[in-house]
PDB file of N, CA and C in Angstrom:
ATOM      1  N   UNK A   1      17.246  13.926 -12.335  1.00  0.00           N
ATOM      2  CA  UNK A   1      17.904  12.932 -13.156  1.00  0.00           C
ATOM      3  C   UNK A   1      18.592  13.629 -14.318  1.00  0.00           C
ATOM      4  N   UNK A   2      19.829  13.395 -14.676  1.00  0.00           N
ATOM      5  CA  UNK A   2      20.335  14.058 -16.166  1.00  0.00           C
ATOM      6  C   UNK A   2      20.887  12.514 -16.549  1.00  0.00           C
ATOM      7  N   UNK A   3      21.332  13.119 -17.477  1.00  0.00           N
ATOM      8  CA  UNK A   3      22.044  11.636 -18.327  1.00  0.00           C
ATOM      9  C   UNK A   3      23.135  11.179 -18.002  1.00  0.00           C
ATOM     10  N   UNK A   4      23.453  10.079 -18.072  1.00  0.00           N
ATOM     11  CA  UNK A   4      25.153   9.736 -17.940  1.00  0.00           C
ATOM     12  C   UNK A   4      25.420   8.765 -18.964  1.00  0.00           C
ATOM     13  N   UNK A   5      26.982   9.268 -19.265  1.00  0.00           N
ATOM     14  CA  UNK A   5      27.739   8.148 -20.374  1.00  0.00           C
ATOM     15  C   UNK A   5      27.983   7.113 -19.612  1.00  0.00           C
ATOM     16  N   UNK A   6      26.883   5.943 -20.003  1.00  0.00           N
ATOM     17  CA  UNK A   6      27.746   4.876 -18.813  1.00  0.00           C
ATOM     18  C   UNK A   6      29.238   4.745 -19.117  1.00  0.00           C
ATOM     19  N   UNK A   7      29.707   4.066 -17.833  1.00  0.00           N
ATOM     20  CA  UNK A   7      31.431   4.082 -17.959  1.00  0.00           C
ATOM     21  C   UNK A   7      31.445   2.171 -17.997  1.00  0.00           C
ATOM     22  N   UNK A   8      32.752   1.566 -18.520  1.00  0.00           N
ATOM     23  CA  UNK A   8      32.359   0.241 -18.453  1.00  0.00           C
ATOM     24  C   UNK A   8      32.964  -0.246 -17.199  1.00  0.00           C
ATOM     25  N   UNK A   9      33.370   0.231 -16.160  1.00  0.00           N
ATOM     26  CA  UNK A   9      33.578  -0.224 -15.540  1.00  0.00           C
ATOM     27  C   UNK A   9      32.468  -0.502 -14.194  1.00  0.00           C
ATOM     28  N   UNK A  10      32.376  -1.921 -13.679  1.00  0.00           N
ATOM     29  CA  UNK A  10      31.074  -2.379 -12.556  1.00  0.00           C
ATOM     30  C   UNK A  10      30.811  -1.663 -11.919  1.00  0.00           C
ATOM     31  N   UNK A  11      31.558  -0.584 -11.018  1.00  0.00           N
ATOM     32  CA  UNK A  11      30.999   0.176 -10.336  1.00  0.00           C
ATOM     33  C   UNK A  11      30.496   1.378 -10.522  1.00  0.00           C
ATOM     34  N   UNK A  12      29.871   1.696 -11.799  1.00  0.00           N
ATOM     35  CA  UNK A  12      28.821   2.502 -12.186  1.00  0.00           C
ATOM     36  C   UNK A  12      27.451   2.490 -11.784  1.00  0.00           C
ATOM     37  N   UNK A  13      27.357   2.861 -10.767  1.00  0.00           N
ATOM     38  CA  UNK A  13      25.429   2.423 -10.166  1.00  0.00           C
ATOM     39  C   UNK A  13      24.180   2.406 -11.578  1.00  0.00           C
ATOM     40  N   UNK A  14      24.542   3.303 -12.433  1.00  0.00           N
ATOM     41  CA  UNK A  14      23.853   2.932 -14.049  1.00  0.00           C
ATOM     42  C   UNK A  14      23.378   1.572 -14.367  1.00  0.00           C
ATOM     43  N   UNK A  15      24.764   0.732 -13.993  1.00  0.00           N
ATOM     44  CA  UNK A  15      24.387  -0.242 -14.555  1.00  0.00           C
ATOM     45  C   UNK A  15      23.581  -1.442 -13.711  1.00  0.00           C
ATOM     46  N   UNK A  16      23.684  -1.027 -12.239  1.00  0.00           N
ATOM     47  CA  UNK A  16      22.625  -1.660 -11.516  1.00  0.00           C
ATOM     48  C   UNK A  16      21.720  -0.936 -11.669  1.00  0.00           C
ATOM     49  N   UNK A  17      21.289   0.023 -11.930  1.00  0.00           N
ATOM     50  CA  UNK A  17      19.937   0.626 -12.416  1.00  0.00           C
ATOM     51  C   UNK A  17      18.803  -0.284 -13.513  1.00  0.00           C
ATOM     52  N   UNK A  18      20.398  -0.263 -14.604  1.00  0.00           N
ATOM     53  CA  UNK A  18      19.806  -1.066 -15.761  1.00  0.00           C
ATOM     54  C   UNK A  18      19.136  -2.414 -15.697  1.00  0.00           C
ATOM     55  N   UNK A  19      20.283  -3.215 -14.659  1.00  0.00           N
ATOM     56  CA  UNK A  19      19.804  -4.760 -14.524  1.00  0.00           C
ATOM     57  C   UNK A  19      18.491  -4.874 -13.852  1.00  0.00           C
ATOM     58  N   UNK A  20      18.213  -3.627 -12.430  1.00  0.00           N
ATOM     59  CA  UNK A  20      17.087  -3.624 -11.821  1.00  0.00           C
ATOM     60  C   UNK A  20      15.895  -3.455 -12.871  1.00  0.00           C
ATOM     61  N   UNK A  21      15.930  -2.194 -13.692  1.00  0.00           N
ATOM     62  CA  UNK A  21      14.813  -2.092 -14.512  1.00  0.00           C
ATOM     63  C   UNK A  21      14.240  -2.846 -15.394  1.00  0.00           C
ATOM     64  N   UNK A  22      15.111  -3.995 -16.110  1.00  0.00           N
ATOM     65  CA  UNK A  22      15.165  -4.993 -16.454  1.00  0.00           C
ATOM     66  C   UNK A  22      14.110  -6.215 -15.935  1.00  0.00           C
ATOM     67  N   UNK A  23      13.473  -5.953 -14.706  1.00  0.00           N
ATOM     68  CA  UNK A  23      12.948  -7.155 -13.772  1.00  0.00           C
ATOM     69  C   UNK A  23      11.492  -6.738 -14.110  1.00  0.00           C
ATOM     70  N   UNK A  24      10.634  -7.696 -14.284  1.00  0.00           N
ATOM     71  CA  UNK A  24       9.109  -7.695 -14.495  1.00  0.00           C
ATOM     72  C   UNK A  24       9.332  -7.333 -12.897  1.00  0.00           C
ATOM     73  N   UNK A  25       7.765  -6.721 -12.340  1.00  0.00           N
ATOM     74  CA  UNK A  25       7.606  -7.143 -10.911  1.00  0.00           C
ATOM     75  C   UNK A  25       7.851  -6.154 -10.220  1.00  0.00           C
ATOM     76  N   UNK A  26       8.902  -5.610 -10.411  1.00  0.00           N
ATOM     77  CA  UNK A  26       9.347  -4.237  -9.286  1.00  0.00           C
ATOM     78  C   UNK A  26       9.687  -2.732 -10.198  1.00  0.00           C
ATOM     79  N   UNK A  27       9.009  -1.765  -9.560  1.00  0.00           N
ATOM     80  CA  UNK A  27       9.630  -0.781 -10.082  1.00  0.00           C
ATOM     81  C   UNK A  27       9.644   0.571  -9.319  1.00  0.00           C
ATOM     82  N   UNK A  28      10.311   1.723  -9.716  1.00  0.00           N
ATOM     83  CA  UNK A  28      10.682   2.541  -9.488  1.00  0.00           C
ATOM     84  C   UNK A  28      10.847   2.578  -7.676  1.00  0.00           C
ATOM     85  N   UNK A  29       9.630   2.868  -7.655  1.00  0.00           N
ATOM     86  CA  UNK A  29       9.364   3.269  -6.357  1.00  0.00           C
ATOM     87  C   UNK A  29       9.852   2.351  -5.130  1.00  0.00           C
ATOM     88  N   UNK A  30       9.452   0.769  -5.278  1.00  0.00           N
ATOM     89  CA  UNK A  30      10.123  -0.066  -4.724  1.00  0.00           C
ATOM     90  C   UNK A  30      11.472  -0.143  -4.632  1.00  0.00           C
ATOM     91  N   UNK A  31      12.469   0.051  -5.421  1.00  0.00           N
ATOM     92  CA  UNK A  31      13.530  -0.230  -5.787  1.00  0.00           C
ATOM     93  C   UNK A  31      14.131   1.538  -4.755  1.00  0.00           C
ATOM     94  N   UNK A  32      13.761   2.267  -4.603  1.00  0.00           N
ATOM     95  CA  UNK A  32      13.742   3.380  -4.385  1.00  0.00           C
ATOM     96  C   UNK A  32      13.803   2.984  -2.716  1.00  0.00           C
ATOM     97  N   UNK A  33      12.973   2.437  -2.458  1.00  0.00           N
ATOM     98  CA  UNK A  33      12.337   2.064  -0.789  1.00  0.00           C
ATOM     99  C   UNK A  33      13.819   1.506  -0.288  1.00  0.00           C
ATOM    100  N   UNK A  34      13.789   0.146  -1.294  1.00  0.00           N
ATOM    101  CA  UNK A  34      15.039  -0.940  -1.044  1.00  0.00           C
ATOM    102  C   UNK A  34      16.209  -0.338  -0.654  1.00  0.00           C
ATOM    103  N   UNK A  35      16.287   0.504  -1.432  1.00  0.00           N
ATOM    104  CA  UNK A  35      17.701   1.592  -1.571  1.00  0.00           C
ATOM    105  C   UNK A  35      17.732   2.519  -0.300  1.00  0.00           C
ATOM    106  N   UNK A  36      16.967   2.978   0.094  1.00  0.00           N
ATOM    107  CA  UNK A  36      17.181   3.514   1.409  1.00  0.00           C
ATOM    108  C   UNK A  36      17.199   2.884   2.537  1.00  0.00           C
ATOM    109  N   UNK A  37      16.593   1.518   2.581  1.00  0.00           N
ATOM    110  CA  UNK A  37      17.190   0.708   3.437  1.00  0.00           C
ATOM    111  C   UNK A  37      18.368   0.210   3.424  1.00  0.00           C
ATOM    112  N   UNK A  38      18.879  -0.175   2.130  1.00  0.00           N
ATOM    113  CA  UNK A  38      20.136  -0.554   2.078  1.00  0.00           C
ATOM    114  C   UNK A  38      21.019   0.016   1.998  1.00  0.00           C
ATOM    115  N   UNK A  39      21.074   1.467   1.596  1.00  0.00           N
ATOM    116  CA  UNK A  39      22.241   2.153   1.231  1.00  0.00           C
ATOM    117  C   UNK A  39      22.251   2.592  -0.250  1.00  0.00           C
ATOM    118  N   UNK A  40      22.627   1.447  -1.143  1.00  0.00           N
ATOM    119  CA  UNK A  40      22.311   1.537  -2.539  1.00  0.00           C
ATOM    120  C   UNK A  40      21.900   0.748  -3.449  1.00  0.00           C
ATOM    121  N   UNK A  41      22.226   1.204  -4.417  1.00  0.00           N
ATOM    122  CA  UNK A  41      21.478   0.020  -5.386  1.00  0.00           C
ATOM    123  C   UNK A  41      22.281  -1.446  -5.510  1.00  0.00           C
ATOM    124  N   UNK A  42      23.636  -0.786  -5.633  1.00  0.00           N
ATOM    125  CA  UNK A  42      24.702  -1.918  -5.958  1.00  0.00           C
ATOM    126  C   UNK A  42      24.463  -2.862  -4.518  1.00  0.00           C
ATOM    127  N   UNK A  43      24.173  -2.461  -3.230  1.00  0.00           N
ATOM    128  CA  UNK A  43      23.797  -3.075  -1.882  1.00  0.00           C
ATOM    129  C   UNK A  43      22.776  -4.074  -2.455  1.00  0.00           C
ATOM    130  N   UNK A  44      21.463  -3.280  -3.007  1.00  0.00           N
ATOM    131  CA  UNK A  44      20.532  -4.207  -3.045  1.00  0.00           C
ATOM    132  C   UNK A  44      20.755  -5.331  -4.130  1.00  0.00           C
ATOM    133  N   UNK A  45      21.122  -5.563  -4.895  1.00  0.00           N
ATOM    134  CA  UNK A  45      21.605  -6.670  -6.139  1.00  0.00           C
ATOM    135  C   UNK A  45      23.124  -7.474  -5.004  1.00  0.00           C
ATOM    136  N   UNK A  46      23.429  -6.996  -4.004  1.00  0.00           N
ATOM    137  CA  UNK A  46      24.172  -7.692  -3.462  1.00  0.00           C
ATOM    138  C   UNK A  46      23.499  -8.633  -2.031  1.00  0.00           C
ATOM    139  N   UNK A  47      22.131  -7.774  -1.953  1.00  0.00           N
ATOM    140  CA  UNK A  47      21.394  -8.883  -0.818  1.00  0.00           C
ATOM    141  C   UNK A  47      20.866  -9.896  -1.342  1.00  0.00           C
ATOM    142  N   UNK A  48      20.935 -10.716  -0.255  1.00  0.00           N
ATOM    143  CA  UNK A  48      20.511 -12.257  -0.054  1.00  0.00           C
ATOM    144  C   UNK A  48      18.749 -12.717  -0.780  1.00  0.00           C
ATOM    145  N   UNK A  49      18.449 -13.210  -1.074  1.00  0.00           N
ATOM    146  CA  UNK A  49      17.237 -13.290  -1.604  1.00  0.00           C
ATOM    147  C   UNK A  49      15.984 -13.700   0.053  1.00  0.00           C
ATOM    148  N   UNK A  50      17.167 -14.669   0.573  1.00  0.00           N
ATOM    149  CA  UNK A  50      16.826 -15.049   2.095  1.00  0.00           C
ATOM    150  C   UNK A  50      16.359 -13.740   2.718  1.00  0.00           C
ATOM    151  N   UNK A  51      17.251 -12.797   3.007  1.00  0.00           N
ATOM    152  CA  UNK A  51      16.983 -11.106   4.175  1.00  0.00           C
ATOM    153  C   UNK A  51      15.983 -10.360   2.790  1.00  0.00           C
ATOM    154  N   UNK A  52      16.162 -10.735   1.403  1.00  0.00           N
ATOM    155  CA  UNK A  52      15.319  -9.654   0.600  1.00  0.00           C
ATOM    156  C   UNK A  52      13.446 -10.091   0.900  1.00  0.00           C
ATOM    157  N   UNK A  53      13.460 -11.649   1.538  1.00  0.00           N
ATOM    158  CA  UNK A  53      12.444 -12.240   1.785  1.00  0.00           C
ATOM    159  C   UNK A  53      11.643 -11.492   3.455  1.00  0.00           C
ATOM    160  N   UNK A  54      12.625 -12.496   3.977  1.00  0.00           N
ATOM    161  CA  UNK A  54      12.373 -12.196   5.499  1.00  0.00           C
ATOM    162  C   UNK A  54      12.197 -10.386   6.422  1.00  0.00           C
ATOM    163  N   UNK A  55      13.318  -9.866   5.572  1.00  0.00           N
ATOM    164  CA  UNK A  55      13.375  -8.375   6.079  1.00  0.00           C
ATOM    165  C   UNK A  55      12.296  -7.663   4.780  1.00  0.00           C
ATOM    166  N   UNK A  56      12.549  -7.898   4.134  1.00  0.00           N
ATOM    167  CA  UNK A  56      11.529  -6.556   3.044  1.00  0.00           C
ATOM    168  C   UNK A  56      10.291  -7.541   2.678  1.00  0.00           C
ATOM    169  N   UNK A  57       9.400  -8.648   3.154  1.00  0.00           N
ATOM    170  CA  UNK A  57       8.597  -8.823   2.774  1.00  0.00           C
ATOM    171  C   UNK A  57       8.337  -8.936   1.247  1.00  0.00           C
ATOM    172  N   UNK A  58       9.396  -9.327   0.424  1.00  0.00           N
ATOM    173  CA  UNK A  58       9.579  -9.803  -0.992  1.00  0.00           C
ATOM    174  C   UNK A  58       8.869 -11.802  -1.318  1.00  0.00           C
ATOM    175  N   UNK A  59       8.355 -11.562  -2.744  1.00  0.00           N
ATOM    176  CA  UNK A  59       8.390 -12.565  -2.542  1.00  0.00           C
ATOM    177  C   UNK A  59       9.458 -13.523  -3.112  1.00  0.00           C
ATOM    178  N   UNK A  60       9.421 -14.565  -2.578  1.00  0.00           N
ATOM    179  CA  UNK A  60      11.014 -15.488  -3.239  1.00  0.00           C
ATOM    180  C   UNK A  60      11.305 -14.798  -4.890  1.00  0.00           C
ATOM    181  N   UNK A  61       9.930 -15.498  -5.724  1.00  0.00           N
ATOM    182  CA  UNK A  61      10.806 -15.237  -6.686  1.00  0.00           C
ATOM    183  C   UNK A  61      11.163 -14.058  -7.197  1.00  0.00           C
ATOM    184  N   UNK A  62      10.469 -12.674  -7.177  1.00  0.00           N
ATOM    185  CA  UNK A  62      11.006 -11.419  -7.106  1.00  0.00           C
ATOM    186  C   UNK A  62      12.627 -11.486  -6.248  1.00  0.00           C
ATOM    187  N   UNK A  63      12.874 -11.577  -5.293  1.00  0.00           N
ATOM    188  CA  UNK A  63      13.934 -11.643  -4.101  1.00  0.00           C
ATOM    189  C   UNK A  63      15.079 -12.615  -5.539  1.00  0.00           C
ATOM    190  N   UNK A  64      14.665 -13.536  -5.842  1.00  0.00           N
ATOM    191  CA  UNK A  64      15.737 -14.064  -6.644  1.00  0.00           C
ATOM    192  C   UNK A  64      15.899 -13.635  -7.825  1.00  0.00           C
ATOM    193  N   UNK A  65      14.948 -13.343  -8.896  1.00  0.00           N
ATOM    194  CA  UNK A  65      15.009 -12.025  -9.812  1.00  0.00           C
ATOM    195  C   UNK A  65      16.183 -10.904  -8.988  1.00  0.00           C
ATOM    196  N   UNK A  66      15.872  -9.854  -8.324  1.00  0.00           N
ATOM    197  CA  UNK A  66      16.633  -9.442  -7.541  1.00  0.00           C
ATOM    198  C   UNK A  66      18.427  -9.505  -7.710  1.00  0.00           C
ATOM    199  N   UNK A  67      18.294 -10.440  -6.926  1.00  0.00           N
ATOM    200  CA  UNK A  67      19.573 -11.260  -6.873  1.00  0.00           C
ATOM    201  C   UNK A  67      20.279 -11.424  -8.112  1.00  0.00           C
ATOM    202  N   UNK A  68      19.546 -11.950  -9.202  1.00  0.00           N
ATOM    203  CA  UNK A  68      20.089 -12.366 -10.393  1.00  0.00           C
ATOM    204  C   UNK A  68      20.222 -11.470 -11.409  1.00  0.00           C
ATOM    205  N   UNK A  69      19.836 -10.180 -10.924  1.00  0.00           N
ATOM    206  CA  UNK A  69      19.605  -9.334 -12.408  1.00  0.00           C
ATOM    207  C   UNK A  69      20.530  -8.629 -13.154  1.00  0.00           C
ATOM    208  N   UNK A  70      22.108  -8.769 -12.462  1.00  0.00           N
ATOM    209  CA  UNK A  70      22.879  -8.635 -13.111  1.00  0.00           C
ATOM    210  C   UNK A  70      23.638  -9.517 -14.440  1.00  0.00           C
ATOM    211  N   UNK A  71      23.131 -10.787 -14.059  1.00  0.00           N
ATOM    212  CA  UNK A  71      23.590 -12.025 -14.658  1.00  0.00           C
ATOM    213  C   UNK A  71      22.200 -12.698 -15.744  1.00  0.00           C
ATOM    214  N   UNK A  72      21.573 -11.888 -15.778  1.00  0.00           N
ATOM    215  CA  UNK A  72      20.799 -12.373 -16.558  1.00  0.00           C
ATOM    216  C   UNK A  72      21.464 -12.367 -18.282  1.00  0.00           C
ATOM    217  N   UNK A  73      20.571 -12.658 -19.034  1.00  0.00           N
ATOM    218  CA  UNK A  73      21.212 -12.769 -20.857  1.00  0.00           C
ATOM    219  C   UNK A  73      20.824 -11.725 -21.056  1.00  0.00           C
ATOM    220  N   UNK A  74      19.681 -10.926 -20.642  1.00  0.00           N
ATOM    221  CA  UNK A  74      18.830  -9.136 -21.441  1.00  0.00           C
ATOM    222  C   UNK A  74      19.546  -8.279 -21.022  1.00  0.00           C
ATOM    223  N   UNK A  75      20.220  -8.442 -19.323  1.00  0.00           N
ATOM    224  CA  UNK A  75      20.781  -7.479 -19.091  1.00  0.00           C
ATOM    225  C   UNK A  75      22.216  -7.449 -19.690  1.00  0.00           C
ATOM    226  N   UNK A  76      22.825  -8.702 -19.831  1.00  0.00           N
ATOM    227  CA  UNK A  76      24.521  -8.569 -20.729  1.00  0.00           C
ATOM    228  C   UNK A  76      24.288  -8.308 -21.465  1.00  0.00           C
ATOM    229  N   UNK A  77      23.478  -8.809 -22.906  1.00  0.00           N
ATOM    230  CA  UNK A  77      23.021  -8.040 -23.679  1.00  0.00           C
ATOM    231  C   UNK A  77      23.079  -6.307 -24.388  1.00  0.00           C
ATOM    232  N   UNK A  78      22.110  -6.051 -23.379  1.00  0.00           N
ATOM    233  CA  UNK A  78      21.679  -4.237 -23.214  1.00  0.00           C
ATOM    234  C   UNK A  78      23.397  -4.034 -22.758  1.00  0.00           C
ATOM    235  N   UNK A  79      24.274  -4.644 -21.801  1.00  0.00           N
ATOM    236  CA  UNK A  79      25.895  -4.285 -21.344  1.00  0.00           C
ATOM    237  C   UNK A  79      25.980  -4.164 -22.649  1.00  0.00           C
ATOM    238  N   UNK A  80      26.320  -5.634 -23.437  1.00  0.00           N
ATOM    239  CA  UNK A  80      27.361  -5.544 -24.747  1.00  0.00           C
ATOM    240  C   UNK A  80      26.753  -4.200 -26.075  1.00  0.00           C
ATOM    241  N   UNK A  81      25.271  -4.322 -25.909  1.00  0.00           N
ATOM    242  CA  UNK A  81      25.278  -3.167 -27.084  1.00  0.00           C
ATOM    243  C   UNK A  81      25.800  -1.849 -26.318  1.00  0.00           C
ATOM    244  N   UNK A  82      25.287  -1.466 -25.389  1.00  0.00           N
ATOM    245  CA  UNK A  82      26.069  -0.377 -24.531  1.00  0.00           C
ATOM    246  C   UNK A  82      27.676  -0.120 -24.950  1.00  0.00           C
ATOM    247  N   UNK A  83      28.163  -0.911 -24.588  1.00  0.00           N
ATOM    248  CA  UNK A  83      29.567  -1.133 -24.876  1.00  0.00           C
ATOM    249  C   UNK A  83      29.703  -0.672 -26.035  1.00  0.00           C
ATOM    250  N   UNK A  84      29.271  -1.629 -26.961  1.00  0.00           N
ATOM    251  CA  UNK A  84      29.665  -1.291 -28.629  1.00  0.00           C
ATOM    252  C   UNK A  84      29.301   0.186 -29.409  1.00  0.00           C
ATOM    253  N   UNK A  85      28.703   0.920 -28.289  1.00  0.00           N
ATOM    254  CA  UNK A  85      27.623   1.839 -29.129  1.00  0.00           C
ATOM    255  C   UNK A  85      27.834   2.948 -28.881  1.00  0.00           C
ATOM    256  N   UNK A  86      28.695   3.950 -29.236  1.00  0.00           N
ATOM    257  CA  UNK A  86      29.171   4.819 -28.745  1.00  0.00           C
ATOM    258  C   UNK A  86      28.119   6.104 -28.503  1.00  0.00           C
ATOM    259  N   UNK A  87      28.134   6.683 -27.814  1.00  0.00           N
ATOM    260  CA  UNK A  87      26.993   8.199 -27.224  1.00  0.00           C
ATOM    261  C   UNK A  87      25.718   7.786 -26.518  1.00  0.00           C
ATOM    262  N   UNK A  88      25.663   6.543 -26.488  1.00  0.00           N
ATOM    263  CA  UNK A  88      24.601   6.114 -25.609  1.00  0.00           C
ATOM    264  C   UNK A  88      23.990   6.373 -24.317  1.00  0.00           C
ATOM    265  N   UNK A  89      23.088   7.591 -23.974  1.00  0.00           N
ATOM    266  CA  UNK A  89      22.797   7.594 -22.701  1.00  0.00           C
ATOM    267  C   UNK A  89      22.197   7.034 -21.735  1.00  0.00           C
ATOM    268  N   UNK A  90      21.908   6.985 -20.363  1.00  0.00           N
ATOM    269  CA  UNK A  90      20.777   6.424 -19.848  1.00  0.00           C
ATOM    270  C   UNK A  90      20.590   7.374 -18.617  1.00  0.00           C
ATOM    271  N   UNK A  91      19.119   7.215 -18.360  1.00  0.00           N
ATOM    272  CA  UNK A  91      18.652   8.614 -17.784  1.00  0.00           C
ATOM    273  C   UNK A  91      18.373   7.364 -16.133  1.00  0.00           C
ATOM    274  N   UNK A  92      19.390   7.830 -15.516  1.00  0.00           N
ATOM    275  CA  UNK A  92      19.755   7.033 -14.176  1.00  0.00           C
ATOM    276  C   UNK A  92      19.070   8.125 -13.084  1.00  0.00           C
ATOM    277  N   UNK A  93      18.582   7.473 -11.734  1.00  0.00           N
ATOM    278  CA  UNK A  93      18.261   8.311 -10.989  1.00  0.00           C
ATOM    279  C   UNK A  93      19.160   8.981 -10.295  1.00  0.00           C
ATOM    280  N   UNK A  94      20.450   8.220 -10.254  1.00  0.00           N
ATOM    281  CA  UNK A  94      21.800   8.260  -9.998  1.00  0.00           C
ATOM    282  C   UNK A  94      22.707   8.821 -10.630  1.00  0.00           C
ATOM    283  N   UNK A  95      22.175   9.355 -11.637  1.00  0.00           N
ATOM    284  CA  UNK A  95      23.459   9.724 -12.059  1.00  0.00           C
ATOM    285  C   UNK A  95      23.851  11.539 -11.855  1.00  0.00           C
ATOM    286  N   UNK A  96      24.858  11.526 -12.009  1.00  0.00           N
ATOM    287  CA  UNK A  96      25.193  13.304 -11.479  1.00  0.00           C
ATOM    288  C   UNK A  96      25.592  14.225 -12.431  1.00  0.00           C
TER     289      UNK A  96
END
């Protein structure tokens, strides 16, 4: 892991990092699992809460957490100070 300047634009996997870490309920390692089934992170915040149920044995409301964790208020939030805050790092598993 090293650091990265997040960039503001969505397709920074950082910032699905951020929204994921954000979630009571799941961590590292899970999110890790998800990701190799799916491809990536930005994949997994783009699956269904339905296939995050049925295929990964999630439960609903984790699976909809999930789903929602880009759109939550903590995670725009943590976006807008990000944004405003210049030198800010975040230590992504993703990042290069």
């Amino acid at each position: 892991m090293t650091a990265n300047v997040l960039q503001t634009s969505k397709s920074d996997p950082a910032w699905s990092w951020l929204a994921l870490s954000l979630i009571s309920g799941i961590g590292y390692k899970k999110i890790r699992a998800l990701i190799k089934q799916l491809g990536s992170v930005e994949e997994l915040l783009k699956t269904s809460p339905q296939i995050l149920v049925e295929q990964f044995q999630l439960s609903e409301k984790l699976a909809g957490l999930i789903t929602k964790a880009a759109k939550t208020q903590s995670f725009l939030i943590e976006k807008r100070i990000i944004g405003k805050t210049p030198g800010i790092r975040l230590l992504c598993p993703d990042s290069s």
